[in-house]
Protein backbone atom coordinates (compact mmCIF):
# COMPACT_ATOMS: atom_id res chain seq x y z
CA UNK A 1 78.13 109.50 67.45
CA UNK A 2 76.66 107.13 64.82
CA UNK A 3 72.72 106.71 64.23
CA UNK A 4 70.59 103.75 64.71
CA UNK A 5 67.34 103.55 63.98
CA UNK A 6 65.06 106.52 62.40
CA UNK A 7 68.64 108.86 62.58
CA UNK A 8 68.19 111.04 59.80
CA UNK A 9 71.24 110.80 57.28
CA UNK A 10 70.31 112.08 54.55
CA UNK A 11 72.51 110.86 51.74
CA UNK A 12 75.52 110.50 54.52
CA UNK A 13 76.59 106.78 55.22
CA UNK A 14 78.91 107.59 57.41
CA UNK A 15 75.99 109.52 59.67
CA UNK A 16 75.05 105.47 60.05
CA UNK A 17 76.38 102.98 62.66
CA UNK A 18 78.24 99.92 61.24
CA UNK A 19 75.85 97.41 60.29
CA UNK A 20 73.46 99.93 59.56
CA UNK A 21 72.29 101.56 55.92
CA UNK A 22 71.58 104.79 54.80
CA UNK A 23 68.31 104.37 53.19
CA UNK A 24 65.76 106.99 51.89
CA UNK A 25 67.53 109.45 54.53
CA UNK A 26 66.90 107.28 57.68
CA UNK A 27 69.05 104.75 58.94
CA UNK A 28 67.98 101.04 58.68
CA UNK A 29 69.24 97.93 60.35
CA UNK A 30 71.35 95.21 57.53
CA UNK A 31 71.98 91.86 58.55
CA UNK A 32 74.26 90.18 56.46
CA UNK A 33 73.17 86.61 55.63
């Protein structure tokens, strides 16, 4: 499974859901303008 919100990734995109970004070892939500 992929993480969402607060999913701790450390330095591990891939530990984030698509559309999501690996950032200070949490997940965070991108949008894409």
């Amino acid at each position: 499974d992929c993480g969402t919100i607060w999913h701790y990734c450390g330095t591990d995109q891939s530990e984030c859901c698509e559309g999501w970004k690996c950032s200070r070892q949490l997940c965070k939500y991108v949008i894409d303008w």
